[in-house]
PDB file of N, CA and C in Angstrom:
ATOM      1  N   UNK A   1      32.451 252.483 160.860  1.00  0.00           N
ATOM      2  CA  UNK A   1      33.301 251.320 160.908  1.00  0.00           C
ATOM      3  C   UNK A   1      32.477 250.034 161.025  1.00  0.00           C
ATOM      4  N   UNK A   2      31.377 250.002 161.478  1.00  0.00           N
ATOM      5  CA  UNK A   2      30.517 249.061 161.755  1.00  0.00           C
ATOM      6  C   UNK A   2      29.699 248.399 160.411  1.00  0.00           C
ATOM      7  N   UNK A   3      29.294 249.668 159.843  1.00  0.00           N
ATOM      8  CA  UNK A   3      28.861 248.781 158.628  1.00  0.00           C
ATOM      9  C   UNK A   3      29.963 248.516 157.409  1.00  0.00           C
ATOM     10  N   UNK A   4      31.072 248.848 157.582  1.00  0.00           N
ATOM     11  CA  UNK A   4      31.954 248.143 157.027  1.00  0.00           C
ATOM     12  C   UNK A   4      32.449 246.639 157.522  1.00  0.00           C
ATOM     13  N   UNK A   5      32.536 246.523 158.519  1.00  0.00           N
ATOM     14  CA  UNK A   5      32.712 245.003 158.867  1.00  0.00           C
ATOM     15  C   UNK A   5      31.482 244.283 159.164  1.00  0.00           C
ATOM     16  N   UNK A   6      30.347 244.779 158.572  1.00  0.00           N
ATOM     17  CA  UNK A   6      29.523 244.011 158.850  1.00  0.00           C
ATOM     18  C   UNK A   6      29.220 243.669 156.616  1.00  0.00           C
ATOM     19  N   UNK A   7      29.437 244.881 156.250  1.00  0.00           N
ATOM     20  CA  UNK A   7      29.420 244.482 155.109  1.00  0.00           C
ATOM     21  C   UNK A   7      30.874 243.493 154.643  1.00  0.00           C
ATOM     22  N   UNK A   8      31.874 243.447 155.363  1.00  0.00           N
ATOM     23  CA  UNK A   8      32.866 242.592 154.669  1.00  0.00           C
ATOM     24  C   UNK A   8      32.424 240.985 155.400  1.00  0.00           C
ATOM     25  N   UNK A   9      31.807 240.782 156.316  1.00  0.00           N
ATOM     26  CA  UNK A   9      31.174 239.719 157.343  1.00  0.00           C
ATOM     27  C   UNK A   9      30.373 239.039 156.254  1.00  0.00           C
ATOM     28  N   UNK A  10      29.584 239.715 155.586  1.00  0.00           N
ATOM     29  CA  UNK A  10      28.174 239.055 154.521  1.00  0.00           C
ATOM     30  C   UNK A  10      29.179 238.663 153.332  1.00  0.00           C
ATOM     31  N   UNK A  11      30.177 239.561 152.976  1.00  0.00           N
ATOM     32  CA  UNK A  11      30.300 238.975 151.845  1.00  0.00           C
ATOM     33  C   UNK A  11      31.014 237.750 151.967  1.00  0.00           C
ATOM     34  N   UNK A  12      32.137 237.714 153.226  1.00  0.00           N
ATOM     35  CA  UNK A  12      32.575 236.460 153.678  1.00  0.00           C
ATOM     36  C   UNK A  12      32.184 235.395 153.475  1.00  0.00           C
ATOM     37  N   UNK A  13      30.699 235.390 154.349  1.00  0.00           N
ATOM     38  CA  UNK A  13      29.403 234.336 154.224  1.00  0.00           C
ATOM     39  C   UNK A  13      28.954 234.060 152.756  1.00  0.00           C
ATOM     40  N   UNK A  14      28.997 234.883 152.415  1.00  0.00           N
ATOM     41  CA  UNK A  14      27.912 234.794 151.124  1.00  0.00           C
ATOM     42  C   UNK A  14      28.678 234.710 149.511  1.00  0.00           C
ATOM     43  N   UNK A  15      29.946 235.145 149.282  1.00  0.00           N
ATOM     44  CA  UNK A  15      30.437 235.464 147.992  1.00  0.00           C
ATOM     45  C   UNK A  15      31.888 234.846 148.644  1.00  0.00           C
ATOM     46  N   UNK A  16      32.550 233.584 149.459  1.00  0.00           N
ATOM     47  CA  UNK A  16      33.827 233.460 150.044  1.00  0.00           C
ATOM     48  C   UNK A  16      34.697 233.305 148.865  1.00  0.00           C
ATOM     49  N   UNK A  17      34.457 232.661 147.538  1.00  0.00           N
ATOM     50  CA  UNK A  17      35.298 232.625 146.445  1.00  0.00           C
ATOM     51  C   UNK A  17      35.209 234.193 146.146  1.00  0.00           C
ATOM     52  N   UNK A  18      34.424 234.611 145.843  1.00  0.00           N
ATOM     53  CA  UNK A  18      35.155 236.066 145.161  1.00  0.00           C
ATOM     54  C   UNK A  18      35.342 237.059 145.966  1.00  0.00           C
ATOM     55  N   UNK A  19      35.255 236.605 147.423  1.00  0.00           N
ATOM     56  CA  UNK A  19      36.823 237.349 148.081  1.00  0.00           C
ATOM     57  C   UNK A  19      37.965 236.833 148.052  1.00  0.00           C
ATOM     58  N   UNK A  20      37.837 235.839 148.350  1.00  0.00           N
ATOM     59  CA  UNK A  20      39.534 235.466 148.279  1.00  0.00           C
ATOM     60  C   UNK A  20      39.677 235.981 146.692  1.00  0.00           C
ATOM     61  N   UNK A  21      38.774 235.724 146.131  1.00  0.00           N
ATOM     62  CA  UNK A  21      39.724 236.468 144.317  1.00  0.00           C
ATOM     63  C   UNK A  21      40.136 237.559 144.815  1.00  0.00           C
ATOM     64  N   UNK A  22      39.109 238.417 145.056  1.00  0.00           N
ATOM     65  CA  UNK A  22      39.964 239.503 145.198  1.00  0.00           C
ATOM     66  C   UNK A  22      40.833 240.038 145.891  1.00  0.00           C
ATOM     67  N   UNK A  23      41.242 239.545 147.203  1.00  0.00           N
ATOM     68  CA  UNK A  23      42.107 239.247 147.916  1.00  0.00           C
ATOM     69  C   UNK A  23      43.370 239.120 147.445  1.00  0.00           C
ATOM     70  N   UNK A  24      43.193 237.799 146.372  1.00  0.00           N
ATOM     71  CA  UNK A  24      44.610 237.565 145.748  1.00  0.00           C
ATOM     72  C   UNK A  24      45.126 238.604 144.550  1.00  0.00           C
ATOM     73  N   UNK A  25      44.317 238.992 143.752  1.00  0.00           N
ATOM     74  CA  UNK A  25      44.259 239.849 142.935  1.00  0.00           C
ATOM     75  C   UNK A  25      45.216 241.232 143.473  1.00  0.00           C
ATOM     76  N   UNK A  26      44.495 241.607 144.892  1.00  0.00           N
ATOM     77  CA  UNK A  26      44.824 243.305 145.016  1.00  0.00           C
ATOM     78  C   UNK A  26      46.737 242.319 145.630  1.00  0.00           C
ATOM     79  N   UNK A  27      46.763 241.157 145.960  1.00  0.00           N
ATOM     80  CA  UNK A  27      47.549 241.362 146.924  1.00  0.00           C
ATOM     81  C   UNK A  27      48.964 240.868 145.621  1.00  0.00           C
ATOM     82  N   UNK A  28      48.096 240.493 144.501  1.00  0.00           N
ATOM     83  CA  UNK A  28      49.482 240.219 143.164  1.00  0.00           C
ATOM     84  C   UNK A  28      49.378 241.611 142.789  1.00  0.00           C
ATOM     85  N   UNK A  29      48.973 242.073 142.638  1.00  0.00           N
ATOM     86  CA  UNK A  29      48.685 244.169 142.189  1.00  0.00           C
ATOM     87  C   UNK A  29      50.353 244.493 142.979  1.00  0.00           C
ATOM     88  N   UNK A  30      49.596 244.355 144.209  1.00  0.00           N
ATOM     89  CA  UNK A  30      50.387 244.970 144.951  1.00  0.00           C
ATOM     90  C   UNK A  30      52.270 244.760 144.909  1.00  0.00           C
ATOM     91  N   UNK A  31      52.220 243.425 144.891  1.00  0.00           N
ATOM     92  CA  UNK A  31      53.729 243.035 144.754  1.00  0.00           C
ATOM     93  C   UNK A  31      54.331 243.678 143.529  1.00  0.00           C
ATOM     94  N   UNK A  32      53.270 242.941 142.121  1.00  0.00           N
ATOM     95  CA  UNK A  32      53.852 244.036 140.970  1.00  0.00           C
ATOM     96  C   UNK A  32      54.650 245.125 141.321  1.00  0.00           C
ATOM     97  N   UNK A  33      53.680 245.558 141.571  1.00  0.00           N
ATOM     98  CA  UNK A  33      53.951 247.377 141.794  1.00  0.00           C
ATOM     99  C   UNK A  33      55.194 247.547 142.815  1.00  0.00           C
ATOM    100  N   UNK A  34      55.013 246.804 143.650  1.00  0.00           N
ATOM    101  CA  UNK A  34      56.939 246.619 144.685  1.00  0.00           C
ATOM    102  C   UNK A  34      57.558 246.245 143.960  1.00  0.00           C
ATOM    103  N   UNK A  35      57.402 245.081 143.257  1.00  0.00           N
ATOM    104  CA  UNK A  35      59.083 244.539 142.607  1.00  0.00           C
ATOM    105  C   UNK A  35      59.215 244.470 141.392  1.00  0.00           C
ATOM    106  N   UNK A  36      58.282 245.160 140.622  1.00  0.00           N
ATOM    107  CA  UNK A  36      58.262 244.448 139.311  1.00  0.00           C
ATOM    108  C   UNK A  36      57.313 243.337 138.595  1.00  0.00           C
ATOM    109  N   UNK A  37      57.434 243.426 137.390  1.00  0.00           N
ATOM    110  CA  UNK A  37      56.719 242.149 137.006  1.00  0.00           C
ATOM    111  C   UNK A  37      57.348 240.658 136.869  1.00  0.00           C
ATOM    112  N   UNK A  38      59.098 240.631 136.372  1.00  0.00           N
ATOM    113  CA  UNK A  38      59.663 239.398 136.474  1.00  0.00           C
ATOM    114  C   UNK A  38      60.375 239.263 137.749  1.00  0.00           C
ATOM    115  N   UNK A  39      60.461 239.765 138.425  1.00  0.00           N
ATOM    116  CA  UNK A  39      60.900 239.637 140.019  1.00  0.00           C
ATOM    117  C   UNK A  39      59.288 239.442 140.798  1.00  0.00           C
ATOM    118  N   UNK A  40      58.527 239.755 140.406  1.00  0.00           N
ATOM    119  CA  UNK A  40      57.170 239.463 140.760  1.00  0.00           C
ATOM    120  C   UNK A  40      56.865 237.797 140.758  1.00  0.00           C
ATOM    121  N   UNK A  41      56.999 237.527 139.395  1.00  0.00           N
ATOM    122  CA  UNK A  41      56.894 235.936 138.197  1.00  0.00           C
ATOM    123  C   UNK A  41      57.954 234.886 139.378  1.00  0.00           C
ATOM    124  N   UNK A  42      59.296 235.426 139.521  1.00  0.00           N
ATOM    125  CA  UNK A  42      59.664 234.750 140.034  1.00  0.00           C
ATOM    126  C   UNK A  42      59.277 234.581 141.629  1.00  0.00           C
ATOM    127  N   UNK A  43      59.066 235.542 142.200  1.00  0.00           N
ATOM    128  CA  UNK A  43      58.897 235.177 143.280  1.00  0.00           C
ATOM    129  C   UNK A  43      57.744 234.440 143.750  1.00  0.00           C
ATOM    130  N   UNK A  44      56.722 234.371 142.792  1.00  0.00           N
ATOM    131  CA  UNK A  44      55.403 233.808 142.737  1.00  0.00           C
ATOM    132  C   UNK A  44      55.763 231.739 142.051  1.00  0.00           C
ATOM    133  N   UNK A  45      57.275 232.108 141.317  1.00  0.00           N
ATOM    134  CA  UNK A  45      57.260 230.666 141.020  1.00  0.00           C
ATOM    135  C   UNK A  45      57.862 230.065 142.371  1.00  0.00           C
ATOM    136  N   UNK A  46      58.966 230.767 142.928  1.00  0.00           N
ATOM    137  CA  UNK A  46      59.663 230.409 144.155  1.00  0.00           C
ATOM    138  C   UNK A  46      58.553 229.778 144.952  1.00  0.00           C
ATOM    139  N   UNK A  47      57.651 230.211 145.035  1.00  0.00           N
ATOM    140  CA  UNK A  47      56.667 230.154 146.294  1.00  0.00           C
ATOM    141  C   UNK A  47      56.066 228.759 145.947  1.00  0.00           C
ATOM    142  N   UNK A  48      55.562 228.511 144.625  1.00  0.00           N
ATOM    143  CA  UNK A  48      55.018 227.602 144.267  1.00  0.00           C
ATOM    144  C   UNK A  48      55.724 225.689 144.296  1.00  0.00           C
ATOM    145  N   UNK A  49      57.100 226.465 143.666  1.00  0.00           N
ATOM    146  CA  UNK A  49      58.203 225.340 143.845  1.00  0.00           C
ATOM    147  C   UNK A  49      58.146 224.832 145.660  1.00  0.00           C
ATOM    148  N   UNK A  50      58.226 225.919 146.479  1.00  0.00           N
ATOM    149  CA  UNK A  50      58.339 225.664 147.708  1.00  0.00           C
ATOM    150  C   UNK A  50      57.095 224.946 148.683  1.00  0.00           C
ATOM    151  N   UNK A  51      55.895 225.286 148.302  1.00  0.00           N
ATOM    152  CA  UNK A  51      54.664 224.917 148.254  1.00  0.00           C
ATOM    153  C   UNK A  51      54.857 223.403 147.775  1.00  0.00           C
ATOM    154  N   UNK A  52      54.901 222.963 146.339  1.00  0.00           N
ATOM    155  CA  UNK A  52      55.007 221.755 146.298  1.00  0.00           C
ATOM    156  C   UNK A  52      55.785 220.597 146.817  1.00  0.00           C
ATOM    157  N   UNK A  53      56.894 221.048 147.365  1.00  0.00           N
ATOM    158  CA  UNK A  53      58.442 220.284 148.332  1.00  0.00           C
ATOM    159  C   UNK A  53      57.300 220.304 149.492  1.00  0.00           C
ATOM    160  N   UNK A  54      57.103 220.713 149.608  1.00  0.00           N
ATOM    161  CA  UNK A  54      56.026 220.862 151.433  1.00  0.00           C
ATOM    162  C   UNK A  54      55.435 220.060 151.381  1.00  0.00           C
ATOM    163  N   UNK A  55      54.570 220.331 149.977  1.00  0.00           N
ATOM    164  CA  UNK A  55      53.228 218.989 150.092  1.00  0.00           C
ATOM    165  C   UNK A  55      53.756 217.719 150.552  1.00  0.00           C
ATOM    166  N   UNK A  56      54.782 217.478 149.085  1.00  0.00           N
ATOM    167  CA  UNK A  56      55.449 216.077 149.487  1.00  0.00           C
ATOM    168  C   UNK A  56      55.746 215.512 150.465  1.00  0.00           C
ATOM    169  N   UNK A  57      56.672 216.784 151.361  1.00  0.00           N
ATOM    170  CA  UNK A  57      57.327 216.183 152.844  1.00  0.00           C
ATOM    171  C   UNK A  57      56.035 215.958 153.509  1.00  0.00           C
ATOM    172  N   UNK A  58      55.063 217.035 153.779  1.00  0.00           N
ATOM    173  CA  UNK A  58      53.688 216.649 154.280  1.00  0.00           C
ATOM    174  C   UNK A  58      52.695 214.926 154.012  1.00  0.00           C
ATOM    175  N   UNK A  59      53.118 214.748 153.055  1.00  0.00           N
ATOM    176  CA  UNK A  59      52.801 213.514 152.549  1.00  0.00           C
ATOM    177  C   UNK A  59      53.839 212.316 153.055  1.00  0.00           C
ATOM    178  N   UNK A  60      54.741 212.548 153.620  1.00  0.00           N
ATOM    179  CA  UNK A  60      55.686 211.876 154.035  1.00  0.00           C
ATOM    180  C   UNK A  60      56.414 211.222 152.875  1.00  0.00           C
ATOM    181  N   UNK A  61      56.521 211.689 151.703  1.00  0.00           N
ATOM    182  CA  UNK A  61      57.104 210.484 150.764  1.00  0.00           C
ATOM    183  C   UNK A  61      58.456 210.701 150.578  1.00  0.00           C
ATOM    184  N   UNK A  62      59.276 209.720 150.606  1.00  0.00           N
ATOM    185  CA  UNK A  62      60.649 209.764 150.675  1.00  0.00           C
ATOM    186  C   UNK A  62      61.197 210.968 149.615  1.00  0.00           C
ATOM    187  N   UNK A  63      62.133 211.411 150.770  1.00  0.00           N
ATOM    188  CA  UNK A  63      62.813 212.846 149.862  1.00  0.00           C
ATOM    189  C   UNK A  63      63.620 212.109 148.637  1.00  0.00           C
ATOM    190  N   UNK A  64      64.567 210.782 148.470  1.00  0.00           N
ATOM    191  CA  UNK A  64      65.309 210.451 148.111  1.00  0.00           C
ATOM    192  C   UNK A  64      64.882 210.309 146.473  1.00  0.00           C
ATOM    193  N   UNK A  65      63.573 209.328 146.943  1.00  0.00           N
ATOM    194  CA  UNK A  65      62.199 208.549 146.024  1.00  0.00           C
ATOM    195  C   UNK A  65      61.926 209.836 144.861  1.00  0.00           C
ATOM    196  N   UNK A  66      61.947 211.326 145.781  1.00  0.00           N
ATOM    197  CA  UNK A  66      60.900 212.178 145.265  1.00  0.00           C
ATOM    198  C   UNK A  66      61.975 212.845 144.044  1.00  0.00           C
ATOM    199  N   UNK A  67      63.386 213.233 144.568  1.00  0.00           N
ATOM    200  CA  UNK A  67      64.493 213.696 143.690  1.00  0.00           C
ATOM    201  C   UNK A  67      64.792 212.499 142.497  1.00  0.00           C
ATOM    202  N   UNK A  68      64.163 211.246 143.165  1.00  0.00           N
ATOM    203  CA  UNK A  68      64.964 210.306 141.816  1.00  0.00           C
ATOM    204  C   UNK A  68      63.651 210.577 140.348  1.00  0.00           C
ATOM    205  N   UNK A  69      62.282 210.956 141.106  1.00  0.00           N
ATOM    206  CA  UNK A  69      61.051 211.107 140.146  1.00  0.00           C
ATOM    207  C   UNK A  69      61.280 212.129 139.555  1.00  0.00           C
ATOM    208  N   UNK A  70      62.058 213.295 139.769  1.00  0.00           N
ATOM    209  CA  UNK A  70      62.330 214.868 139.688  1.00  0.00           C
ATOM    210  C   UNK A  70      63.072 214.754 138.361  1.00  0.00           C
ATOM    211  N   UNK A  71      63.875 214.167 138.693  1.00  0.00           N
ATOM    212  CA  UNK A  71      65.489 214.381 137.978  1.00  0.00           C
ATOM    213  C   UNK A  71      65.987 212.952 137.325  1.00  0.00           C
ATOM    214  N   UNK A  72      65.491 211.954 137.511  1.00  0.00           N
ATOM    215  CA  UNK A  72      65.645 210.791 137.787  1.00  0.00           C
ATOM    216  C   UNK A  72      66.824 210.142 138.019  1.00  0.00           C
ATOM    217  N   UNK A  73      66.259 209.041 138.016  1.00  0.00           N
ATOM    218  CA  UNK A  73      67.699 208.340 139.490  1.00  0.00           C
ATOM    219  C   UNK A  73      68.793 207.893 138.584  1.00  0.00           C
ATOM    220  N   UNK A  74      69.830 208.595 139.056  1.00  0.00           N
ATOM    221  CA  UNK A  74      71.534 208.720 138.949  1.00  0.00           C
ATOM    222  C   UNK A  74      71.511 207.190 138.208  1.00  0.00           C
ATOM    223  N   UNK A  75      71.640 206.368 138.911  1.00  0.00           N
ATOM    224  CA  UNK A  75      72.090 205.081 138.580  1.00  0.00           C
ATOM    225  C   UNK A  75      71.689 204.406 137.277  1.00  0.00           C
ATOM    226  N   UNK A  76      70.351 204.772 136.743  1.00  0.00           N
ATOM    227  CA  UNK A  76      70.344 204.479 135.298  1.00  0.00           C
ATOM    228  C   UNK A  76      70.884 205.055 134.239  1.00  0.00           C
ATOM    229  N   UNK A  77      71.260 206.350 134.537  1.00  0.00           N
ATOM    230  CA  UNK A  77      71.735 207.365 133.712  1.00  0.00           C
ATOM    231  C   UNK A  77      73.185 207.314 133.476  1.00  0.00           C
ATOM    232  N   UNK A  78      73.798 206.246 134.271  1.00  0.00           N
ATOM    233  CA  UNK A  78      75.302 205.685 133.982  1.00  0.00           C
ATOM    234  C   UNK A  78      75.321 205.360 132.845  1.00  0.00           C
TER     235      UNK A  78
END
């Protein structure tokens, strides 16, 4: 057990992008294989859509501002 976490420790240090690849890799494998590939797609867009609403609020920029940039604002579209 020891030189396994000492070998996943180095690669941490030493290769951190191509763990997290592979990280993400086994861990989209994995969902595939639970839900499918377009229940997969979507749930991977869900996440992304939700991810970006975050940023924004994180950014503090008006929710109102952000739906009128989205969709744009009601009032010209009269």
């Amino acid at each position: 057990m020891e030189v396994i976490k000492a070998f996943c420790s180095r690669m941490w240090e030493e290769r951190r992008g191509a763990t997290i690849g592979i990280m993400i890799g086994v861990s989209v494998a994995a969902v595939i294989l639970l839900f499918g590939f377009w229940q997969s797609v979507f749930l991977m867009l869900s996440g992304l859509i939700g991810f970006a609403i975050g940023a924004r609020v994180d950014s503090k920029e008006n929710f109102q501002r952000m739906m009128n940039r989205i969709f744009g604002d009601s009032e010209t579209m009269r």
